[in-house]
C-alpha atoms as a PDB file:
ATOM      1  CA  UNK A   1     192.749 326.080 149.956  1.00  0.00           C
ATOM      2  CA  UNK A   2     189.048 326.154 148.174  1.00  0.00           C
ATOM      3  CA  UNK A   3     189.483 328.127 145.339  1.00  0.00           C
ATOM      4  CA  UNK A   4     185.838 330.032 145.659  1.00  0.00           C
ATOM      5  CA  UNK A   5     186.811 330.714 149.673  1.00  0.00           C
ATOM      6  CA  UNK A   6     185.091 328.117 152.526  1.00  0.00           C
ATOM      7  CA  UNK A   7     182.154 326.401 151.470  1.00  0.00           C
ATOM      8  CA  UNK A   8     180.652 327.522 155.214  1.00  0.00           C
ATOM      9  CA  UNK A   9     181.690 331.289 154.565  1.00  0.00           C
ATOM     10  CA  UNK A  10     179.520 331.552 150.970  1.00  0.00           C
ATOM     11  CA  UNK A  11     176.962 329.648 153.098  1.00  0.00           C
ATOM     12  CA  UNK A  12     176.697 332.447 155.367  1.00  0.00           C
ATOM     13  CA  UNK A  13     177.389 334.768 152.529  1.00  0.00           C
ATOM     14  CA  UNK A  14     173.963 333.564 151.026  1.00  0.00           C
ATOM     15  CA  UNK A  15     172.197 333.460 154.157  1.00  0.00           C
ATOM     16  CA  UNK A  16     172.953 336.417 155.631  1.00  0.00           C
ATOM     17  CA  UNK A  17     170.642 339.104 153.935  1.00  0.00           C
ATOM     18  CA  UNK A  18     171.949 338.630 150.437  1.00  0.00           C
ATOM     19  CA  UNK A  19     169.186 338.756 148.286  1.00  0.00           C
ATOM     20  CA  UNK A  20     169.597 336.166 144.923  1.00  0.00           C
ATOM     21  CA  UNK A  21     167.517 334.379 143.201  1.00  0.00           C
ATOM     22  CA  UNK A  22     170.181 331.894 142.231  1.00  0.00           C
ATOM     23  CA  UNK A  23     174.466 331.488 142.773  1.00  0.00           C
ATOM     24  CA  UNK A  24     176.598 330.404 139.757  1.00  0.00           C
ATOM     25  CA  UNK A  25     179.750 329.175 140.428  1.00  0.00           C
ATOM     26  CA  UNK A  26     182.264 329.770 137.679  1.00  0.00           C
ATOM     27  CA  UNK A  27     185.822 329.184 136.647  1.00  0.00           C
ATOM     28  CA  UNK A  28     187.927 330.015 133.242  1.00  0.00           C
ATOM     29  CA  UNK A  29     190.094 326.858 132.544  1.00  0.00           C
ATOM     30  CA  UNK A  30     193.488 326.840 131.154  1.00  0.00           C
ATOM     31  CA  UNK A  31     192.549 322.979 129.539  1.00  0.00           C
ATOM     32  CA  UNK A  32     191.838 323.346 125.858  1.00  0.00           C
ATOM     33  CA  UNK A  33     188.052 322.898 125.500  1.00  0.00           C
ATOM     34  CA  UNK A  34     187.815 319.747 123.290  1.00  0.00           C
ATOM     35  CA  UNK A  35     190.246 318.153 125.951  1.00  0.00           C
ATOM     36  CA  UNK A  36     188.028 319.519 128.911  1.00  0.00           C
ATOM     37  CA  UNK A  37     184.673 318.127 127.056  1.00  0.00           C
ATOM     38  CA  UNK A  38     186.186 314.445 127.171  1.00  0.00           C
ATOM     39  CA  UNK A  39     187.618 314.576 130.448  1.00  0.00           C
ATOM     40  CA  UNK A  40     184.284 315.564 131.790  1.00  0.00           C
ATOM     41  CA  UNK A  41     181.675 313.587 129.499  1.00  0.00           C
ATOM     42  CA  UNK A  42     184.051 310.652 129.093  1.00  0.00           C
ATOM     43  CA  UNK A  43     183.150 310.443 125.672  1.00  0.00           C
ATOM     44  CA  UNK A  44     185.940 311.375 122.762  1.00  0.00           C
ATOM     45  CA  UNK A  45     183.718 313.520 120.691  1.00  0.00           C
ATOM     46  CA  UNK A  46     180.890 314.745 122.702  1.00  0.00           C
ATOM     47  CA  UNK A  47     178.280 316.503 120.726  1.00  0.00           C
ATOM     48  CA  UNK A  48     178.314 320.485 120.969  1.00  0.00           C
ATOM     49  CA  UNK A  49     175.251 322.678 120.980  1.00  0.00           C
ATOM     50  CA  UNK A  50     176.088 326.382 119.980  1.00  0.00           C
ATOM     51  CA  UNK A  51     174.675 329.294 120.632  1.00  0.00           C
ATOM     52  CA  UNK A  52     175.207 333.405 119.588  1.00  0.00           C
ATOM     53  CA  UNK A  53     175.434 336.494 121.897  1.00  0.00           C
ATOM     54  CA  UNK A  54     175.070 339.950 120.136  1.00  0.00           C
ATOM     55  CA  UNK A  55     176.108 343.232 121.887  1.00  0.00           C
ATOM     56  CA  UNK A  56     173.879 345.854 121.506  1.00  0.00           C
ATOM     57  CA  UNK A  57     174.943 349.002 121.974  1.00  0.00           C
ATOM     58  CA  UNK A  58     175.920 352.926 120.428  1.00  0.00           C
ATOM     59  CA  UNK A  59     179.107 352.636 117.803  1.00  0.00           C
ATOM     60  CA  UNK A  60     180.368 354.631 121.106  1.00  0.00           C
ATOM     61  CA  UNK A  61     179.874 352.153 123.464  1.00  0.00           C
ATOM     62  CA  UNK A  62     177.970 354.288 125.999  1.00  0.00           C
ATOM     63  CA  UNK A  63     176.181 351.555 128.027  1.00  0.00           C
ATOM     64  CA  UNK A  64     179.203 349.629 128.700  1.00  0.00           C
ATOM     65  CA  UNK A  65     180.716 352.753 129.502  1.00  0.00           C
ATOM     66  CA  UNK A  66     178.184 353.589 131.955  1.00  0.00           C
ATOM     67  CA  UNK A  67     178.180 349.611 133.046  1.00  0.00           C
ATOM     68  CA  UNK A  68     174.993 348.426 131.273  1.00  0.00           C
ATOM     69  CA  UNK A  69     175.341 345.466 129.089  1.00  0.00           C
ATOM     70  CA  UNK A  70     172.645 344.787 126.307  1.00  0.00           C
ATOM     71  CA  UNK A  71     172.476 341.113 125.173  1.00  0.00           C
ATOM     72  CA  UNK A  72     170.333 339.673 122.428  1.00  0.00           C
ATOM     73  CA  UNK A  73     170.846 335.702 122.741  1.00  0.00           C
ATOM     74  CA  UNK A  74     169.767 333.236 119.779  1.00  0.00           C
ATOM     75  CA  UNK A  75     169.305 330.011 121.269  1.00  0.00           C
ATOM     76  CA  UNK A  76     168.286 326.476 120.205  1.00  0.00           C
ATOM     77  CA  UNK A  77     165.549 326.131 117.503  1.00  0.00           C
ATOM     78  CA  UNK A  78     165.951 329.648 116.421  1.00  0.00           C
ATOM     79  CA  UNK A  79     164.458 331.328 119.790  1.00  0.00           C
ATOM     80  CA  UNK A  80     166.013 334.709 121.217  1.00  0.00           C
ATOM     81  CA  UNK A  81     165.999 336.074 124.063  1.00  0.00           C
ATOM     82  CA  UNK A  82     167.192 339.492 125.244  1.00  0.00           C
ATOM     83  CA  UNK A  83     168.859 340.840 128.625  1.00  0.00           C
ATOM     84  CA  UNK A  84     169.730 343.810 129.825  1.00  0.00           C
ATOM     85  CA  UNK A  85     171.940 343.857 132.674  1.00  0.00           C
ATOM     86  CA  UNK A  86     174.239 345.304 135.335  1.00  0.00           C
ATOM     87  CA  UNK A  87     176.939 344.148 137.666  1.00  0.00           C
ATOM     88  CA  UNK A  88     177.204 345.399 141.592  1.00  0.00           C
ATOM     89  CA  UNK A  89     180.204 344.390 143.540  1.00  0.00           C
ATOM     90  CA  UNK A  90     179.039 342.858 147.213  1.00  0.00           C
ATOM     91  CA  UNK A  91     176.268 341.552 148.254  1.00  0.00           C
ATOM     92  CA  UNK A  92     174.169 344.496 149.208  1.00  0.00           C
ATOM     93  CA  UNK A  93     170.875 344.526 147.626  1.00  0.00           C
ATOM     94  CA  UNK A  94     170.057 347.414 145.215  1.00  0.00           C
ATOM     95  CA  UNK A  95     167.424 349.707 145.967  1.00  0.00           C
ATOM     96  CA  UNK A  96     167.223 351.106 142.357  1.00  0.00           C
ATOM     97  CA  UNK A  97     166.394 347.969 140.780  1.00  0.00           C
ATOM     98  CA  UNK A  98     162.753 347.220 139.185  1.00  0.00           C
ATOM     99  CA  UNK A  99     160.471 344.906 140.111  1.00  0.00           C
ATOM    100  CA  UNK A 100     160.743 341.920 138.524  1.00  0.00           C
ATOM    101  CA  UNK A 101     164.440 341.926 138.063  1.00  0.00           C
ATOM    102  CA  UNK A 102     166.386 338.893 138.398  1.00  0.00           C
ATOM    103  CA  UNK A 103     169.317 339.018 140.925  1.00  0.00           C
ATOM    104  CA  UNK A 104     172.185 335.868 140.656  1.00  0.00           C
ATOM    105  CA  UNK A 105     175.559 335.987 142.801  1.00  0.00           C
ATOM    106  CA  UNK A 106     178.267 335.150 140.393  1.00  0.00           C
ATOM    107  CA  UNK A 107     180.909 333.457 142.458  1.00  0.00           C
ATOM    108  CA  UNK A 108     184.520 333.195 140.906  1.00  0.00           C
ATOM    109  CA  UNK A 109     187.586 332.900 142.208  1.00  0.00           C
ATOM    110  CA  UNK A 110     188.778 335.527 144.716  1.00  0.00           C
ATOM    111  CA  UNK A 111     185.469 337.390 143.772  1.00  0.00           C
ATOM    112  CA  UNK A 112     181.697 337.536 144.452  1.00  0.00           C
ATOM    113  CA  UNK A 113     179.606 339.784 142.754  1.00  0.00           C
ATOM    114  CA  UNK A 114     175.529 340.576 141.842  1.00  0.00           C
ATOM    115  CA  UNK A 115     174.427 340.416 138.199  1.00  0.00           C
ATOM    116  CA  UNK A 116     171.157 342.207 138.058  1.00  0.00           C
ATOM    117  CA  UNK A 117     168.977 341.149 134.980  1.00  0.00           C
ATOM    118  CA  UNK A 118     166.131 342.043 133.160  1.00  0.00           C
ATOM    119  CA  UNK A 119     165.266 339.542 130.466  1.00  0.00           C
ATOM    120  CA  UNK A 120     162.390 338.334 128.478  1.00  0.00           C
ATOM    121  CA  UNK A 121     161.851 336.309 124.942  1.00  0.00           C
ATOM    122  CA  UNK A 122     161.387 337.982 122.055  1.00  0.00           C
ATOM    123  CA  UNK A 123     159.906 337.442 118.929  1.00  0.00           C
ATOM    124  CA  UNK A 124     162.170 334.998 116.095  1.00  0.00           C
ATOM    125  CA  UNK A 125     161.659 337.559 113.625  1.00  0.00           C
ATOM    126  CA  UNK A 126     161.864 340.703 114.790  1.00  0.00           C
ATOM    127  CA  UNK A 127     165.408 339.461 116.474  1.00  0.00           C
ATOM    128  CA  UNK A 128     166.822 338.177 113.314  1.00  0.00           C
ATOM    129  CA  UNK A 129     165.664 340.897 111.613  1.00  0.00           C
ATOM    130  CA  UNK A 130     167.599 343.277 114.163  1.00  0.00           C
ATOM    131  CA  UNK A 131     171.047 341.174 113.774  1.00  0.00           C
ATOM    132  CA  UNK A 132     170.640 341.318 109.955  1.00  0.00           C
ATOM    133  CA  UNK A 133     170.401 345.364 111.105  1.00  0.00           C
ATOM    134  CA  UNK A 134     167.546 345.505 109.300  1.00  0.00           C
ATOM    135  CA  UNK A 135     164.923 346.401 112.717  1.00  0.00           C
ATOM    136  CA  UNK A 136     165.535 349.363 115.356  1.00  0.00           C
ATOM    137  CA  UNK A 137     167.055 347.355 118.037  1.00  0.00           C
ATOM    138  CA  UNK A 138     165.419 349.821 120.510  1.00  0.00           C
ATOM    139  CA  UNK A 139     161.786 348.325 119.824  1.00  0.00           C
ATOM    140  CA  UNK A 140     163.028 344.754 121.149  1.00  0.00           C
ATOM    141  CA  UNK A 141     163.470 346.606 124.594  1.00  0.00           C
ATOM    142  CA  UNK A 142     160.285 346.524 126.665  1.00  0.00           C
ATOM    143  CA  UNK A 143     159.212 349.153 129.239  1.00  0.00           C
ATOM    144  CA  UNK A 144     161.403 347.919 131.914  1.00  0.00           C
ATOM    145  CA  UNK A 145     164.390 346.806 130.144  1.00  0.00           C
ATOM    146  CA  UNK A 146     164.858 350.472 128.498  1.00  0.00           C
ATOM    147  CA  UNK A 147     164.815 351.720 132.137  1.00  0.00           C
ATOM    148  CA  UNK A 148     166.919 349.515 133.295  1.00  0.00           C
ATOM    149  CA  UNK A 149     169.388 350.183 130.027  1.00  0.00           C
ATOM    150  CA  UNK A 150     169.018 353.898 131.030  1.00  0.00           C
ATOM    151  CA  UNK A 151     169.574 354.255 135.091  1.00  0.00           C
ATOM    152  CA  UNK A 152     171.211 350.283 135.494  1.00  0.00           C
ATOM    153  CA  UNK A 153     174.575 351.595 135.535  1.00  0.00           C
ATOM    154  CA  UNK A 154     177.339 353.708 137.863  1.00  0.00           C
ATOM    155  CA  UNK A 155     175.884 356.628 135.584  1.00  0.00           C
ATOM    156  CA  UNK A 156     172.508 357.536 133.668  1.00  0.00           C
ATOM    157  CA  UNK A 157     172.868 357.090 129.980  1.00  0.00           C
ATOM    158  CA  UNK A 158     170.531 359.479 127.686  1.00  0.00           C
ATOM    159  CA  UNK A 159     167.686 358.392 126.646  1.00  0.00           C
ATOM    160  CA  UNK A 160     168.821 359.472 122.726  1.00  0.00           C
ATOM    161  CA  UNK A 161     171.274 356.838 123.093  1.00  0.00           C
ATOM    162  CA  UNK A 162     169.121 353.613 122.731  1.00  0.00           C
ATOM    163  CA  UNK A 163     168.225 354.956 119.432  1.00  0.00           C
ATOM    164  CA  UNK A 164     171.380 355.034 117.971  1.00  0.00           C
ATOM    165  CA  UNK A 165     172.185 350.843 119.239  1.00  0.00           C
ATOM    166  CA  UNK A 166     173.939 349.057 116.889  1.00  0.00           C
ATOM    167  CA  UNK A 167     174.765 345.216 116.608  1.00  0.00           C
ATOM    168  CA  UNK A 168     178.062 344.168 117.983  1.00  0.00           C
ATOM    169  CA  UNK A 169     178.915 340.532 117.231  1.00  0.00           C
ATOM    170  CA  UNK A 170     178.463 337.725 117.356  1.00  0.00           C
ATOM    171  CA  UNK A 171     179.569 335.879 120.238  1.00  0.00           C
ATOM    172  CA  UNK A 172     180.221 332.528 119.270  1.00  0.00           C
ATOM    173  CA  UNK A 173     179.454 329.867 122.340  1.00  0.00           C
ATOM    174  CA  UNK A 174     179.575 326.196 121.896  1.00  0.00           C
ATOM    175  CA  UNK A 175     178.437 324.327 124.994  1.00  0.00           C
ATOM    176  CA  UNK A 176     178.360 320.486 126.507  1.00  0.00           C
ATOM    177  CA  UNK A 177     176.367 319.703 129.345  1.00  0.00           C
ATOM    178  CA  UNK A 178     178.056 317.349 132.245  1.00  0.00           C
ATOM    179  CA  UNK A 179     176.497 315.229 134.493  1.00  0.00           C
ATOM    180  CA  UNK A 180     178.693 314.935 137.028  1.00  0.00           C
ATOM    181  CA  UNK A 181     179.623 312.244 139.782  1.00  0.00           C
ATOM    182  CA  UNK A 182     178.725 313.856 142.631  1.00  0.00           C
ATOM    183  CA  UNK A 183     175.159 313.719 143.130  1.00  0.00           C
ATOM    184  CA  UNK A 184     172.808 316.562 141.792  1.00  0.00           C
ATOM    185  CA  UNK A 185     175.725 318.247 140.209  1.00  0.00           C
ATOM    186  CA  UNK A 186     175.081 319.523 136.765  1.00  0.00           C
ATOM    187  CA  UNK A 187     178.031 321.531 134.743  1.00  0.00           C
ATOM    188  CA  UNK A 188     177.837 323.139 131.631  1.00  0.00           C
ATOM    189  CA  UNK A 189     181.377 323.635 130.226  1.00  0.00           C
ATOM    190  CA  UNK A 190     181.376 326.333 127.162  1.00  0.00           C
ATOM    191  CA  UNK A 191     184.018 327.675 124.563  1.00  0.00           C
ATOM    192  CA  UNK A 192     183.258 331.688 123.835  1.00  0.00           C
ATOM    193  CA  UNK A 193     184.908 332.192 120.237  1.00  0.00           C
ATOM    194  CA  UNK A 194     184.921 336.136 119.983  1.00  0.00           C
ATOM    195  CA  UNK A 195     184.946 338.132 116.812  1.00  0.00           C
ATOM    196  CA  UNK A 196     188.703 338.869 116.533  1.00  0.00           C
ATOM    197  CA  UNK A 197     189.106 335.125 117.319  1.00  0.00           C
ATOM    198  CA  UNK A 198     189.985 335.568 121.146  1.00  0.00           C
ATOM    199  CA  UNK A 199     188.795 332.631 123.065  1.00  0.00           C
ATOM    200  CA  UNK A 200     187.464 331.541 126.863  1.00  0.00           C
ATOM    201  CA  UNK A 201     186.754 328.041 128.277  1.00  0.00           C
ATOM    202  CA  UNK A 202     184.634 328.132 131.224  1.00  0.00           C
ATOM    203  CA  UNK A 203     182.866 325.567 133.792  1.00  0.00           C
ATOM    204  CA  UNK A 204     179.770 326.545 135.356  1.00  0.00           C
ATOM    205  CA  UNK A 205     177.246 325.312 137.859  1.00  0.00           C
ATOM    206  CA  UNK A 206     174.253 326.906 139.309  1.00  0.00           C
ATOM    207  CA  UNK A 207     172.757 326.430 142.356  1.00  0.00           C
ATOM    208  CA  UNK A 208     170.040 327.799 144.548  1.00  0.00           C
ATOM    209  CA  UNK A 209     170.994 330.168 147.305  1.00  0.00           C
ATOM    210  CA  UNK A 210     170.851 327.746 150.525  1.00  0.00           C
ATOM    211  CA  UNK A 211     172.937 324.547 148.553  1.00  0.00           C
ATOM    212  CA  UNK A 212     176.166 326.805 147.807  1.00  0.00           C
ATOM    213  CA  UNK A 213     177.771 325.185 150.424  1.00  0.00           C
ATOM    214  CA  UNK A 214     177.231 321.685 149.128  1.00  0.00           C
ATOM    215  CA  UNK A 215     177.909 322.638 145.434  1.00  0.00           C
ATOM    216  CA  UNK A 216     180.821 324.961 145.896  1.00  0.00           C
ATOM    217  CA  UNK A 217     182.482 321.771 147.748  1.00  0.00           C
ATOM    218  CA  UNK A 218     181.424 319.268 144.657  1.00  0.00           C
ATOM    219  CA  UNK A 219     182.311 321.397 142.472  1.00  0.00           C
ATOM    220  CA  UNK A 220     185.864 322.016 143.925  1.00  0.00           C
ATOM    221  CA  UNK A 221     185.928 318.078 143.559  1.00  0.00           C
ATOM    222  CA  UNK A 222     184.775 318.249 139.671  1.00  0.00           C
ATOM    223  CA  UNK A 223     187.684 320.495 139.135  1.00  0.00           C
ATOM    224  CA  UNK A 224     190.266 318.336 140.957  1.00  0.00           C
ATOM    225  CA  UNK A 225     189.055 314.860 140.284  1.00  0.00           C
ATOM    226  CA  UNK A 226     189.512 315.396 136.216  1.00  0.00           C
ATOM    227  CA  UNK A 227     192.907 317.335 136.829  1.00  0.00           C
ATOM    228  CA  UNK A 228     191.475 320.834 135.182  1.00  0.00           C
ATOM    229  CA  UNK A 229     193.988 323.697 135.025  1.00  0.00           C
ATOM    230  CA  UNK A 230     192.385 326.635 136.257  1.00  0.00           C
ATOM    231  CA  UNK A 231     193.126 329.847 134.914  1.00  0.00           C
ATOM    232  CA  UNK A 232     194.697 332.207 137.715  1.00  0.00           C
ATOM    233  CA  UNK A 233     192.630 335.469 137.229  1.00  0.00           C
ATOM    234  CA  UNK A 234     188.980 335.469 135.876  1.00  0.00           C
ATOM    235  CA  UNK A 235     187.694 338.189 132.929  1.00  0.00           C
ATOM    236  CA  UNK A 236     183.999 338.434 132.800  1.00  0.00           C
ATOM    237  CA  UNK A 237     182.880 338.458 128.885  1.00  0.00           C
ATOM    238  CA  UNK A 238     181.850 341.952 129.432  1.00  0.00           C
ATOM    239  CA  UNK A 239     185.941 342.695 130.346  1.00  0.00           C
ATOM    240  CA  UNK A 240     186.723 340.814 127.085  1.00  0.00           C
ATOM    241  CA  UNK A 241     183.694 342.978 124.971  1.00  0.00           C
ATOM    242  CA  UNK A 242     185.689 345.854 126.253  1.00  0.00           C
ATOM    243  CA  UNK A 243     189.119 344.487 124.841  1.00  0.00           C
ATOM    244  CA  UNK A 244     187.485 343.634 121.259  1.00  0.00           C
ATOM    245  CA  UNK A 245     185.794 347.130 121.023  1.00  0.00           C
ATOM    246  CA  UNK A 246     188.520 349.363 122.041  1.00  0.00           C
ATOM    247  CA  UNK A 247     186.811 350.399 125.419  1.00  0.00           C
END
């Protein structure tokens, strides 16, 4: 039994009035991650890029409580991006959402859902300066994002909030890329170290809308082929955020 449902039903799924700009396929593994990362590159000590995910949001939590997730991302050579984002179950498309937003299908097992995101770089300075809390994380925010932070979620959040964000963090995520067997398959397997020390392994692929059929099916291979143990339930990072904060 395909663990992310019929290849030919999220074919249809993505073809039949779904709008996305792109499908991840995801899975939390039960393999430890240095074990997954040699299984998959074939190497004993494959080389590990990190990266660090900061939560922005009121010592109260009031995004997340209203389901709007603020994430300031500081990538390779010292760039940062930010996102602001919210999660619809389904596949219906969302009226509310700006123009310009960026809509992905996150497919896991037993679950499909719509992670609607508004994103764009920011500046290297300003960024650091806001996880050293030493900049107004508001001013990161551009015109959309802020109304997207404020009417993303099941309920408005005030507008008095975004000037009481905080830095929550960091997220600690240590990736290795995998080119895979099958053809045009690319993985990226990652280790999320939170702040109280709880940790995730996850495998991930992407894939445009119209070759989920053909990925979800290689991917299912990946997963089998190198004997992974896959975790029975999947937590989104946003479940886990909830769980460190007291939410």
């Amino acid at each position: 039994m395909p663990r992310f449902g019929p290849p030919e039903a999220l074919a249809r799924l993505c073809t039949g009035g779904a709008h996305a700009d792109s499908v991840e396929l995801k899975a939390l593994l039960r393999t430890p991650a240095d074990r997954a990362a040699e299984v998959l590159t074939g190497r004993p000590s494959p080389t590990w890029s990190e990266r660090r995910t900061y939560l922005l949001d009121t010592e109260a939590l009031d995004l997340l409580r209203a389901g709007v997730e603020i994430r300031l991302r500081r990538r390779a050579r010292g760039r940062y991006d930010l996102a602001v984002s919210a999660r619809r179950t389904g596949t219906t498309p969302d009226r509310t959402a700006p123009r310009g937003v960026r809509v992905e299908l996150d497919v896991v097992p037993g679950e499909v859902w719509q992670d609607i995101e508004v994103r764009r770089e920011v500046d290297p300075g300003e960024a650091s300066h806001v996880v050293a809390r030493a900049f107004d994380p508001r001013e990161l925010l551009s015109t959309a994002q802020r109304a997207w932070a404020l009417r993303g979620g099941h309920e408005p959040v005030d507008d008095g909030a975004l000037k009481e964000l905080t830095v929550h963090g960091p997220l600690v995520v240590h990736r290795v890329k995998v080119t895979a067997a099958a053809p045009g398959l690319r993985a990226d397997l990652e280790h999320f170290r939170f702040p109280s020390g709880r940790e995730m392994v996850e495998l991930s692929t992407h894939c445009d809308p119209h070759e989920v059929s053909a990925a979800a099916a290689a991917f299912e291979r990946l997963l089998d082929d190198r004997a992974l143990h896959v975790a029975d339930g999947y937590r989104t990072k946003t479940e886990v955020w909830r769980d460190e904060l007291g939410l």
